[in-house]
C-alpha atoms as a PDB file:
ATOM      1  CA  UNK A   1     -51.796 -46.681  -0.103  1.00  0.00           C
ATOM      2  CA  UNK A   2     -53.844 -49.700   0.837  1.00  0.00           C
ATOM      3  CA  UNK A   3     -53.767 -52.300   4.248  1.00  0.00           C
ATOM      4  CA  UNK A   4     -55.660 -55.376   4.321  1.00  0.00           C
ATOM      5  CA  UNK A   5     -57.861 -56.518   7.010  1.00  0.00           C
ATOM      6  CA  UNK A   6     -59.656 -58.960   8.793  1.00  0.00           C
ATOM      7  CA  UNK A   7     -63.063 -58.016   7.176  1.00  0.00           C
ATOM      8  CA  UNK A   8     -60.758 -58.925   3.838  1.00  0.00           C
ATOM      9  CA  UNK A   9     -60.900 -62.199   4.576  1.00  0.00           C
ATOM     10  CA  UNK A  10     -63.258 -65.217   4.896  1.00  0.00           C
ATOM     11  CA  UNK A  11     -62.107 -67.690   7.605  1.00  0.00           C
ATOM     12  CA  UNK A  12     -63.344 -71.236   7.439  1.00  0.00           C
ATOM     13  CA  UNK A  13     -62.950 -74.235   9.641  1.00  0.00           C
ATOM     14  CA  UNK A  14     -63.905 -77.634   9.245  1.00  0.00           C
ATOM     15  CA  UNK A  15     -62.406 -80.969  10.564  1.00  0.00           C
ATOM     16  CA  UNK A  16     -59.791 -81.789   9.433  1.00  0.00           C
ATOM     17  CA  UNK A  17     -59.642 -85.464   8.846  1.00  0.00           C
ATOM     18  CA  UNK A  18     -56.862 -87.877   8.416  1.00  0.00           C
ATOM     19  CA  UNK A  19     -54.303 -89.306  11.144  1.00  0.00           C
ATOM     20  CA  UNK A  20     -55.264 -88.680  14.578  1.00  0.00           C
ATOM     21  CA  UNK A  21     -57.960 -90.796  15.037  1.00  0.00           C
ATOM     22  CA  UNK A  22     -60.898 -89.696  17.444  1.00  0.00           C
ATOM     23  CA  UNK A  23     -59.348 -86.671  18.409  1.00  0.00           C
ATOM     24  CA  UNK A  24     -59.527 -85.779  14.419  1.00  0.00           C
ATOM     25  CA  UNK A  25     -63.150 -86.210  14.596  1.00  0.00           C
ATOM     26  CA  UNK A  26     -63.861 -83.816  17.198  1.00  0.00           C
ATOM     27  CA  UNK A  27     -61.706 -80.953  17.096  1.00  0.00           C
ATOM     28  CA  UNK A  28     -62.060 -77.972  13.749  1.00  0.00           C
ATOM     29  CA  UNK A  29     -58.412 -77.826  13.205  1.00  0.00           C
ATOM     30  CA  UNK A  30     -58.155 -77.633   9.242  1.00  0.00           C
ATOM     31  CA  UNK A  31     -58.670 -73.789   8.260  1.00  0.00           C
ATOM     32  CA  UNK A  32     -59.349 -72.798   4.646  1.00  0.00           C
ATOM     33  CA  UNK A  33     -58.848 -68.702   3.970  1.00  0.00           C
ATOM     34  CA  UNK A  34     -60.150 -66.625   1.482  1.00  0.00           C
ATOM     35  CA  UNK A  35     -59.673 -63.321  -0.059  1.00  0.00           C
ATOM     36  CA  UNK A  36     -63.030 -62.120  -0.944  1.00  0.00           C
ATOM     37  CA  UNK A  37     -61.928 -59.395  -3.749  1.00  0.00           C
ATOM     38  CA  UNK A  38     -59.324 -61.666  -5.410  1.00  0.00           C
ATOM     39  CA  UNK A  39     -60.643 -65.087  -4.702  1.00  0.00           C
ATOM     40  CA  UNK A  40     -56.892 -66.528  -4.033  1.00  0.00           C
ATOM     41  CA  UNK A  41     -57.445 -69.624  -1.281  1.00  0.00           C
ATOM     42  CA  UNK A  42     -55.221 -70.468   1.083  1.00  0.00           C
ATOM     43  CA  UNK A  43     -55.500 -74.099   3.022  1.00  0.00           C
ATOM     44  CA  UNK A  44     -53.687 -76.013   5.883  1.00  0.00           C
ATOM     45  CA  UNK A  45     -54.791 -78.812   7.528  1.00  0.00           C
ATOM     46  CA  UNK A  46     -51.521 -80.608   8.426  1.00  0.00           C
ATOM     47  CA  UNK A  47     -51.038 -79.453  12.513  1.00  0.00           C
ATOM     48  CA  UNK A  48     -53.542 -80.041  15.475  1.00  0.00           C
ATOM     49  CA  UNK A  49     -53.776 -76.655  16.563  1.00  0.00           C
ATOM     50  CA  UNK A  50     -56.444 -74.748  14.660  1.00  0.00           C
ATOM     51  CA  UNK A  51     -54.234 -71.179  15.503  1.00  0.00           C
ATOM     52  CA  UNK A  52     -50.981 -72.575  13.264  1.00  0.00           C
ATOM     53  CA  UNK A  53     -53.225 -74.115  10.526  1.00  0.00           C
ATOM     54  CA  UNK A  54     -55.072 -70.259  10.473  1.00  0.00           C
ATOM     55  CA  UNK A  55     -51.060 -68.546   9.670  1.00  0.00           C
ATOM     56  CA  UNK A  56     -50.135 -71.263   7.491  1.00  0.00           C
ATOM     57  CA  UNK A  57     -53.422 -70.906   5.434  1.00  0.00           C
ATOM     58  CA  UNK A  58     -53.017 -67.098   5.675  1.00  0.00           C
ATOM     59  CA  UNK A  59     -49.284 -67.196   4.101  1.00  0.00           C
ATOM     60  CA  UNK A  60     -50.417 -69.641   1.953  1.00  0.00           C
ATOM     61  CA  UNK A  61     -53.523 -67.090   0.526  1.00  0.00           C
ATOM     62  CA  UNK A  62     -50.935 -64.357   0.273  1.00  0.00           C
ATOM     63  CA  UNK A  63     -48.145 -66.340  -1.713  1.00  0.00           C
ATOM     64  CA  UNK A  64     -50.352 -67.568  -3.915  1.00  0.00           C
ATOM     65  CA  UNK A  65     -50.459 -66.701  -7.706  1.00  0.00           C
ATOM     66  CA  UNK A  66     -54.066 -64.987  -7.728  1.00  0.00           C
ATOM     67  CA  UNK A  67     -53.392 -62.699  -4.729  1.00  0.00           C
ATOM     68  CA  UNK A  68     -49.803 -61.622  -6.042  1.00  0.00           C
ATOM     69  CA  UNK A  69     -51.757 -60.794  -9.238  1.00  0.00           C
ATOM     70  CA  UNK A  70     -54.618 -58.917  -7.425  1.00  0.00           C
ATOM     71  CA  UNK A  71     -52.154 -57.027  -5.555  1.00  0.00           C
ATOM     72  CA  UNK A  72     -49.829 -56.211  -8.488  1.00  0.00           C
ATOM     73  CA  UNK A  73     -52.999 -55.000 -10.143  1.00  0.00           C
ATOM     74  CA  UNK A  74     -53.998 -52.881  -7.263  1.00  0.00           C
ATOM     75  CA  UNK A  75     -51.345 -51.397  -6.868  1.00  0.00           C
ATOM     76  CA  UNK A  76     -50.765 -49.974 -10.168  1.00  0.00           C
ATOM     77  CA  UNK A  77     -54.366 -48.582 -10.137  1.00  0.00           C
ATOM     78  CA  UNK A  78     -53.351 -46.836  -6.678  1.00  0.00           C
ATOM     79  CA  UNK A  79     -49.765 -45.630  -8.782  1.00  0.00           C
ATOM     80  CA  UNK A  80     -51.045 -44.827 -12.023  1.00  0.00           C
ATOM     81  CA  UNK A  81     -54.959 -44.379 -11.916  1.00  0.00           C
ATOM     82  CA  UNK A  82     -57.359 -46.598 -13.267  1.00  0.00           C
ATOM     83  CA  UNK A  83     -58.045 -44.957 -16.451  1.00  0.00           C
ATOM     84  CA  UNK A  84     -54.511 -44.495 -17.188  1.00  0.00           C
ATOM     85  CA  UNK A  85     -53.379 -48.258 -16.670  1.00  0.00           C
ATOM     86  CA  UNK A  86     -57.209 -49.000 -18.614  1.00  0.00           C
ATOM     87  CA  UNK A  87     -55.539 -46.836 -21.764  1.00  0.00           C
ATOM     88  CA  UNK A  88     -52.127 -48.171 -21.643  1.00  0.00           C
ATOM     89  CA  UNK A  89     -53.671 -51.918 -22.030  1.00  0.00           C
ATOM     90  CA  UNK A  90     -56.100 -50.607 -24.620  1.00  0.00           C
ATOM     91  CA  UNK A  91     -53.045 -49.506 -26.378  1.00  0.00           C
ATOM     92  CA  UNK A  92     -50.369 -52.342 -26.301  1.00  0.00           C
ATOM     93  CA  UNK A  93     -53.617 -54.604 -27.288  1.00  0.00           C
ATOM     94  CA  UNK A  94     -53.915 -52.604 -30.393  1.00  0.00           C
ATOM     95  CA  UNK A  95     -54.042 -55.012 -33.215  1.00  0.00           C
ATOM     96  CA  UNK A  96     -51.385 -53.447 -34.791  1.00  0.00           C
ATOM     97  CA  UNK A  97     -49.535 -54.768 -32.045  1.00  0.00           C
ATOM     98  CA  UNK A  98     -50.740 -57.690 -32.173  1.00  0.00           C
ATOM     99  CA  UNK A  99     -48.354 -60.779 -33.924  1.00  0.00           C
ATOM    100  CA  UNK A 100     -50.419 -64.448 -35.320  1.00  0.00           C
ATOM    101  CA  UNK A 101     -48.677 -66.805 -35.959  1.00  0.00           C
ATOM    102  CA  UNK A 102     -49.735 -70.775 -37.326  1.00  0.00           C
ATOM    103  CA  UNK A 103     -47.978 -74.084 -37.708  1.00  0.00           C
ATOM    104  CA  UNK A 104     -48.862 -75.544 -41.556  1.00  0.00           C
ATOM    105  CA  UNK A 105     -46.653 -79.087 -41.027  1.00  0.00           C
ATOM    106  CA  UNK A 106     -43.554 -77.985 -41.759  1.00  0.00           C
ATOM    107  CA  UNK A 107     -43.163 -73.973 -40.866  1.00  0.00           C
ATOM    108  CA  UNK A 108     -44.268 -71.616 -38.754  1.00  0.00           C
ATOM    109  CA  UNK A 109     -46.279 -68.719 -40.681  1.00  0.00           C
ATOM    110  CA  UNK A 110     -46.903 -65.169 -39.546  1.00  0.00           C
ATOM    111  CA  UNK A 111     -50.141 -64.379 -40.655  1.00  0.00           C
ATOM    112  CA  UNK A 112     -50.667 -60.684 -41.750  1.00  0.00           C
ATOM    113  CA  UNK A 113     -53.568 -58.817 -41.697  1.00  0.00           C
END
C-alpha cells in the first residue's frame, strides 16, 4: 500500500485576478496544485480565501483524468508487480493481436498481415 503526502505535491499561489478590484491585486488567493510524479494540475481561483481555493485545487488534482490514471497504474504495479503488468501489456500488444483496419471510399477493409 501507498499514502500520498504533502512532499507529493507542488503548491503554487499567485494573484488571482478578476472581480474584486484592489483587494484582487494584493492578496495570493488563486492556488494552482501539482502532482509531481503524475503531472495532473489542479486550479481554483474563484473564492477570496486562499485556504478554500488550496481544497478546491487539491480535489480538483485528484479528480482529474491524469491522476486517476497514475493511480490506477500504481496500483496495479503495487497488486501485480511491475514486471508482471510490463509482460501482460507486452502480450495483449502482440501483433497478432493486433486488428488494422482502412476506409477505401466506400468500405471499411481489414488489412492482414
Amino acid at each position: 500500500m501507498f499514502s500520498l503526502t504533502k512532499k507529493d505535491f507542488r503548491v503554487d499561489t499567485f494573484r488571482a485576478g478578476g472581480k474584486g478590484g484592489q483587494k484582487q491585486n494584493k492578496t495570493s488567493s488563486g492556488v494552482r496544485i501539482t502532482h509531481i510524479e503524475s503531472g495532473a494540475i489542479g486550479e481554483s481561483r474563484e473564492e477570496r480565501s486562499q485556504h478554500v481555493n488550496k481544497e478546491r485545487a487539491l480535489r480538483r488534482c485528484i479528480e482529474s483524468a491524469t491522476f486517476q490514471s497514475w493511480h490506477k497504474r500504481k496500483t496495479a504495479e503495487l497488486l501485480v508487480g511491475k514486471s508482471e503488468l510490463e509482460r501482460r501489456v507486452e502480450s495483449e500488444m502482440a501483433s497478432s493481436k493486433i486488428k488494422s483496419e482502412y476506409y477505401d471510399g466506400k468500405n471499411w477493409v481489414e488489412e492482414v498481415e
